[in-house]
Protein backbone atom coordinates (compact mmCIF):
# COMPACT_ATOMS: atom_id res chain seq x y z
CA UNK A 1 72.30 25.61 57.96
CA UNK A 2 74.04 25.84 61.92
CA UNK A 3 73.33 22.55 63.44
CA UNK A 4 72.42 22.26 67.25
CA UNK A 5 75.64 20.62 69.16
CA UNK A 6 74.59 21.16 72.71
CA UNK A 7 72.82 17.48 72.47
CA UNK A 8 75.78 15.73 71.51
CA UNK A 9 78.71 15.45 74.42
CA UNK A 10 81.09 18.43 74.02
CA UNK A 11 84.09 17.01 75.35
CA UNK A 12 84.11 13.93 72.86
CA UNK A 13 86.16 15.50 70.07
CA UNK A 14 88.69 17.16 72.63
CA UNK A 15 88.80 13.94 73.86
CA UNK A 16 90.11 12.20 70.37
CA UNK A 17 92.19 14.62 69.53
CA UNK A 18 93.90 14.69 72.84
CA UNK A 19 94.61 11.32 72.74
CA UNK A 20 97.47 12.24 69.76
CA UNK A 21 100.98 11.28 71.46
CA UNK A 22 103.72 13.49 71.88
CA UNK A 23 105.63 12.04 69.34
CA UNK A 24 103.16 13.14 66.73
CA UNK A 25 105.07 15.74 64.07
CA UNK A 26 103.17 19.49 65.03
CA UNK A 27 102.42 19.32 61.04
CA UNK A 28 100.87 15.83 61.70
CA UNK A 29 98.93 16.70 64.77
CA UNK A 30 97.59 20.54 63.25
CA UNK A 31 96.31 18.18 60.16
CA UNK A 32 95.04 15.29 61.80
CA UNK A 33 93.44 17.21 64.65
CA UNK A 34 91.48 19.95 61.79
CA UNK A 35 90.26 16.77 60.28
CA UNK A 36 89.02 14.84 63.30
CA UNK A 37 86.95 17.83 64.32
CA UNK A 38 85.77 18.16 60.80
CA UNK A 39 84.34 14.68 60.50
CA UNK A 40 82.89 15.29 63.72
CA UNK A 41 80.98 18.21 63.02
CA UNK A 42 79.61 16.48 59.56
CA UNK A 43 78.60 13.54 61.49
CA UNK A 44 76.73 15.59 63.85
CA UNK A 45 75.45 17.74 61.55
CA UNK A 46 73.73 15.33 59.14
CA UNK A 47 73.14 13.16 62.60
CA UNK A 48 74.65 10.19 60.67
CA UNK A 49 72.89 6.93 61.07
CA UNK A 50 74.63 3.73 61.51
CA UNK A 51 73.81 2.93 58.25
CA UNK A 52 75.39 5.40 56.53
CA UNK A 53 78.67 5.11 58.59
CA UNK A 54 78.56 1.74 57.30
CA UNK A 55 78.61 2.31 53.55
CA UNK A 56 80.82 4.74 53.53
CA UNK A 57 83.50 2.32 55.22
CA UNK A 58 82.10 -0.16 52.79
CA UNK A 59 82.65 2.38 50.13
CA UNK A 60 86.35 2.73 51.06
CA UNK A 61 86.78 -0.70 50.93
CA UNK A 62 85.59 -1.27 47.63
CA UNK A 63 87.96 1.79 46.55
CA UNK A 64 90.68 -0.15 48.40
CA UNK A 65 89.84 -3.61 46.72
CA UNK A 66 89.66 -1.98 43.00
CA UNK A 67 92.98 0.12 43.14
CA UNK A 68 96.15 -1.93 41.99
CA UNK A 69 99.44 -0.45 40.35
CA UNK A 70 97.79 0.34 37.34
CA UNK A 71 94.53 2.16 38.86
CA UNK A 72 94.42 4.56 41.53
CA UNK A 73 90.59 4.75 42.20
CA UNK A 74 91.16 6.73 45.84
CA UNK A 75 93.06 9.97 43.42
CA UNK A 76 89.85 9.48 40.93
CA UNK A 77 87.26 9.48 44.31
CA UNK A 78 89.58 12.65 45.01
CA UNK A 79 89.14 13.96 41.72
CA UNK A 80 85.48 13.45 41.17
CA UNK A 81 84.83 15.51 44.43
CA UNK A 82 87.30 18.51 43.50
CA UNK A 83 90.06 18.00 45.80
CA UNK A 84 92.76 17.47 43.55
CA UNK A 85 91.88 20.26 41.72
CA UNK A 86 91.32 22.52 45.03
CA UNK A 87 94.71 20.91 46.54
CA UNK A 88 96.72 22.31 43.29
CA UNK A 89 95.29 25.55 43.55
CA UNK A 90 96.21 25.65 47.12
CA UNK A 91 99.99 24.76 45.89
CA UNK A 92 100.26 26.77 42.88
CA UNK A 93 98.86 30.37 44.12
CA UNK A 94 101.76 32.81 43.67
CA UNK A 95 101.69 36.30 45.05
CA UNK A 96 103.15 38.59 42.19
CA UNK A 97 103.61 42.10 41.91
CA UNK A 98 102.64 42.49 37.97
CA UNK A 99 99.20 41.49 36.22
CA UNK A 100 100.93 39.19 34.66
CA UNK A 101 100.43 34.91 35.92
CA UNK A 102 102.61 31.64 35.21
CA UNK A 103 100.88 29.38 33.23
CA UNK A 104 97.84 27.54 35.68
CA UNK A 105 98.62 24.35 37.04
CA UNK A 106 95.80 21.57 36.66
CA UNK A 107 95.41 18.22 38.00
CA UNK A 108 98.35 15.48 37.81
CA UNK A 109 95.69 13.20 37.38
CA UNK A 110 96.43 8.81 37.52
CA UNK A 111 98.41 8.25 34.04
CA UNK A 112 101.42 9.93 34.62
CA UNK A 113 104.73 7.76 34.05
CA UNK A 114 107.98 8.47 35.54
CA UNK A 115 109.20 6.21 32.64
CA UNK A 116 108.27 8.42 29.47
CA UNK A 117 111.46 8.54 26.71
CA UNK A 118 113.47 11.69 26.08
CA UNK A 119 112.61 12.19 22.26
CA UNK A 120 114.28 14.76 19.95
CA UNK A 121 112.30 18.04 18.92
CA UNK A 122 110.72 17.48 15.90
CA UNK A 123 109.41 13.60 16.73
CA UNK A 124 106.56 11.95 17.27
CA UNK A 125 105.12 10.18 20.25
CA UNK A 126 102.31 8.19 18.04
CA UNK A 127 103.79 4.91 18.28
CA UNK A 128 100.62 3.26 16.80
CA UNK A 129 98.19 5.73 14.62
CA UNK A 130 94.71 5.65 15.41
CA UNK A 131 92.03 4.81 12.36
CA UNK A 132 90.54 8.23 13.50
CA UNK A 133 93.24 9.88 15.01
CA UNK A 134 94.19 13.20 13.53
CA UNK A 135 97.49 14.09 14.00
CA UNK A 136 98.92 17.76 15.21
CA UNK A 137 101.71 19.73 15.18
CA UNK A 138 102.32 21.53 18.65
CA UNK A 139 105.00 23.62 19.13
CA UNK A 140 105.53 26.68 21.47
CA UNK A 141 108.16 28.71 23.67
CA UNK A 142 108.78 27.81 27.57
CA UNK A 143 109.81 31.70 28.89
CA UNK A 144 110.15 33.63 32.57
CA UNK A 145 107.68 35.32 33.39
CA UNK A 146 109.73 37.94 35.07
CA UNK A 147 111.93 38.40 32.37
CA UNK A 148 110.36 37.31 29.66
CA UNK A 149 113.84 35.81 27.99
CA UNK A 150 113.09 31.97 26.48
CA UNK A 151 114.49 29.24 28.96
CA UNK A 152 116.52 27.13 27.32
CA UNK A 153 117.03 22.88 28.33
CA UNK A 154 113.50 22.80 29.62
CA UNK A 155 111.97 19.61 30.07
CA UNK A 156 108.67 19.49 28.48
CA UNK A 157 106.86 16.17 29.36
CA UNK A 158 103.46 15.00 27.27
CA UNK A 159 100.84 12.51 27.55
CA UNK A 160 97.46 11.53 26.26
CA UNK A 161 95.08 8.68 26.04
CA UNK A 162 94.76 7.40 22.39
CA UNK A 163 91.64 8.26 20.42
CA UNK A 164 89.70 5.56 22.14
CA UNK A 165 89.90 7.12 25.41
CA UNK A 166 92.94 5.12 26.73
CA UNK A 167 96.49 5.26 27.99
CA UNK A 168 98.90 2.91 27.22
CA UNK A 169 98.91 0.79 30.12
CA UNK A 170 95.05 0.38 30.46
CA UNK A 171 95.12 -0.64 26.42
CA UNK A 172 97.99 -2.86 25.84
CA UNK A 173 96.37 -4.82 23.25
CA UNK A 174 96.70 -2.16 21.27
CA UNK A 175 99.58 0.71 22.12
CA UNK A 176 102.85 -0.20 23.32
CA UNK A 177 104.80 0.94 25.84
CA UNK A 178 105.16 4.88 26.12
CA UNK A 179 102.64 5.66 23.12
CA UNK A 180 101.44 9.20 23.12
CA UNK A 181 104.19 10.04 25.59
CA UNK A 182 107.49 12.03 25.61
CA UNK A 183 110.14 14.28 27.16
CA UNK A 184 111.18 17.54 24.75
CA UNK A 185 113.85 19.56 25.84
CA UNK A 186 113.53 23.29 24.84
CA UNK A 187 116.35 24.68 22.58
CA UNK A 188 118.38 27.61 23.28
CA UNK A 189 115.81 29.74 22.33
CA UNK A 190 113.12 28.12 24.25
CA UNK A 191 111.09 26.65 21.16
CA UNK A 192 110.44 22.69 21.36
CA UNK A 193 108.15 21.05 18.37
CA UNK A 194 106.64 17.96 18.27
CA UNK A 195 103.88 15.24 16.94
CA UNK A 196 100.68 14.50 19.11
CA UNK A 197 96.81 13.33 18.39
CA UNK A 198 93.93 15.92 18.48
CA UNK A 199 92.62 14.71 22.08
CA UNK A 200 89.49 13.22 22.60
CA UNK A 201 87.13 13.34 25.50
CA UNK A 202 86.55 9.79 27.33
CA UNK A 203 84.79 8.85 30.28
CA UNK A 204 86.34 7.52 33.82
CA UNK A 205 85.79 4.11 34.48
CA UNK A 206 81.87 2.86 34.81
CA UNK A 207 83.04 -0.49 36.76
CA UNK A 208 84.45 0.64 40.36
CA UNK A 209 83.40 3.28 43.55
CA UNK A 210 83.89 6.40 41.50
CA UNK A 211 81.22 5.80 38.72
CA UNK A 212 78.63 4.65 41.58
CA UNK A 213 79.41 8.07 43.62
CA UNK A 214 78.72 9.70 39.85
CA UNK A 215 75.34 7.93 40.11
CA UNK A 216 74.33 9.05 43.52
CA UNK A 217 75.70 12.46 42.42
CA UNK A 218 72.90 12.51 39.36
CA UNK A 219 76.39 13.49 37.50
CA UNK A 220 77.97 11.99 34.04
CA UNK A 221 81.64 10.60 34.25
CA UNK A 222 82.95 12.64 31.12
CA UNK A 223 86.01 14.33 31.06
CA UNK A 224 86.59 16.57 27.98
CA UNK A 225 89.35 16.16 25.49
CA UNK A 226 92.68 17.02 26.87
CA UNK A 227 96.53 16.87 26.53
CA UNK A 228 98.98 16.36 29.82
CA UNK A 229 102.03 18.50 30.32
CA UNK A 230 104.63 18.90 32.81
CA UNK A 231 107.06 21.68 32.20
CA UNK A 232 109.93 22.23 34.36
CA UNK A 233 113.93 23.66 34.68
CA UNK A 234 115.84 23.62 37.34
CA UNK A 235 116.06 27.44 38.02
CA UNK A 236 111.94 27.43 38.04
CA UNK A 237 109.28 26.66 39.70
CA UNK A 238 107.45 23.50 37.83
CA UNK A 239 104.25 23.47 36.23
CA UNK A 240 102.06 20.14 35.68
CA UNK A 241 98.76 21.20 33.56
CA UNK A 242 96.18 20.18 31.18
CA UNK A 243 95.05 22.10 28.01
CA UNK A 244 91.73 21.55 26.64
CA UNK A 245 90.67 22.20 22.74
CA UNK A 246 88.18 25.07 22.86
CA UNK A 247 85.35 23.46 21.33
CA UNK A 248 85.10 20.31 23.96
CA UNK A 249 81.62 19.84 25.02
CA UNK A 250 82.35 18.93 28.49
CA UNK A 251 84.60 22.04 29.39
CA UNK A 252 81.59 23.45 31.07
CA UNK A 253 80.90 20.02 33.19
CA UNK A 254 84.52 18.44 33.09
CA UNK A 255 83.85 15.72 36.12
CA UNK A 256 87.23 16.32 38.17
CA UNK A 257 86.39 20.05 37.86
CA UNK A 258 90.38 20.86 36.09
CA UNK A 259 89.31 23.21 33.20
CA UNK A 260 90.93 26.63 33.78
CA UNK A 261 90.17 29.48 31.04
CA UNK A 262 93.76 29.80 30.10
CA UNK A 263 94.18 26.20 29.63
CA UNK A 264 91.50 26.47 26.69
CA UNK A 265 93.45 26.15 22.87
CA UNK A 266 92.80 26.37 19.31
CA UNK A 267 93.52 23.53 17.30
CA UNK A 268 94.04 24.79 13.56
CA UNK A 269 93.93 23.67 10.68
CA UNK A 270 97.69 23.05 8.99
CA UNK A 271 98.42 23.32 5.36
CA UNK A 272 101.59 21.96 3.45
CA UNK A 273 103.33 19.63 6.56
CA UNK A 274 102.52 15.82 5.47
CA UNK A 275 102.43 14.39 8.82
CA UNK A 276 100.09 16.77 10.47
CA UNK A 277 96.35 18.06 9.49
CA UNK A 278 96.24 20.25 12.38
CA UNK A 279 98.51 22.53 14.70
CA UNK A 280 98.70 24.04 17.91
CA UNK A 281 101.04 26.78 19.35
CA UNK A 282 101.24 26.66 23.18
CA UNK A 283 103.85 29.09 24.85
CA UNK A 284 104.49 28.17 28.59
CA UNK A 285 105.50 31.04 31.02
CA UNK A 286 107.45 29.65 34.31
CA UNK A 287 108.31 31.56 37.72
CA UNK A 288 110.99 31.94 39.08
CA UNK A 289 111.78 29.40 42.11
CA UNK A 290 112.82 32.29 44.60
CA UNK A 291 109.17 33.54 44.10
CA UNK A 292 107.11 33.54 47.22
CA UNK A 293 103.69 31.48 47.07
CA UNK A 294 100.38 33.78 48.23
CA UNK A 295 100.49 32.30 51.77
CA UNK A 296 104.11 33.73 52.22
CA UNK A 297 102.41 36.98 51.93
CA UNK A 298 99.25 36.31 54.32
């Protein structure tokens, strides 16, 4: 619905924006002078009351006050309104001649470490087994998409929360350091193999900022089951995903808005391997780094 500006002073937001000093980056001042006029225009359009301002600096506060080394509730606010998810898109959209796509890129999300161990193919990263955790073979090929030849000395990166919903460092009392994470290189046929949990769908925190905007939202804080990966080789361009077991009931409402039809898998049942009940074959296809993204093309 167009909002009527002529009663507000037109020369305010010029104003602001003007006021930017010469030393200001361009990059900087295009950004920061698209986003002063945006807030502008939302305050004027919902005619924000002083009471509103209010809690929404209150709001950021709180987001402030909560957030420490080991929680980053401003990315959650981010992912809980879909800019994470929109800002990846933005990143990841790669103009191709062929039908063909890299594998989608999803959310980084909070829980990645930069400190996950290099395992061998063929390990596990269950440090401490779950009562109900049910444990699954995954194992797949990293290839180019161009050229469809395997990529060799990959690095394929996991993690996962445990089957309570947790990551290592939110649940020390019980999973040690780097459970249910791991570094895989691909071999020289492009084939890495590994153990993992079935995931399981948790819920964000219900004590901070984020779970009250779920509340105002009239939305649930439920994020379906999922497993974190972050491919990459030198020669290609990264990808940092998500894959979601196609029988999740919250693919349809996932609350940071990351599911992505190609990112849906099939957990199967495995027969004769005595460490795993299930298994999973994911196959990652990377692009090369000279590849142009979509804007190049614009």
């Amino acid at each position: 619905m167009a909002f009527n500006s002529s009663k507000f002073d037109p020369k305010f937001t010029d104003n602001v924006i003007n006021a930017i000093g010469p030393k200001t980056s361009d990059r900087a001042k295009f950004v920061l002078s698209s986003l002063i006029r945006h807030v502008h225009d939302f305050a004027r359009e919902v005619e924000l009351t002083t009471d509103e301002w209010m809690a929404g600096v209150l709001f950021m506060n709180a987001v402030g006050q909560i957030s420490d080394s080991k929680r980053n509730e401003g990315q959650r606010i981010s992912d809980v309104l879909g800019l994470e998810s929109l800002v990846d898109e933005i990143a990841h959209k790669i103009a191709l001649e062929t039908d063909d796509i890299p594998t989608s890129s999803s959310i980084l999300g909070p829980f990645w470490s930069p400190n996950a161990p290099f395992r061998k193919n063929g390990e596990s990263i269950i440090h401490e087994m779950p009562k109900d955790g049910r444990v699954t073979l995954m194992h797949g090929t990293v290839s180019d998409l161009i050229t469809k030849k395997p990529i060799g000395n990959a690095v394929f990166d996991i993690w996962q929360a445990s089957a309570n919903g947790k990551y290592d460092f939110q649940d020390p009392e019980n999973q040690s350091d780097n459970n249910l994470r791991g570094k895989f290189r691909t071999d020289e046929n492009g084939r890495y193999h590994f153990y993992c949990l079935h995931p399981t769908a948790y819920s964000l925190p219900t004590d901070g900022p984020a779970f009250k905007l779920l509340n105002l939202l009239d939305r649930h804080p439920m994020r379906p089951a999922h497993i974190h990966l972050m491919v990459s080789h030198d020669l290609f361009k990264p990808v940092t995903t998500q894959i979601f077991p196609k029988d999740d009931p919250y693919l349809e409402t996932d609350t940071v808005f990351a599911v992505k039809d190609d990112l849906v898998v099939d957990f199967k049942p495995l027969q004769g391997d005595p460490k795993a009940s299930l298994e999973l074959e994911y196959n990652v296809k990377l692009a090369p780094r000279d590849i142009a993204p979509a804007s190049a093309h614009l």
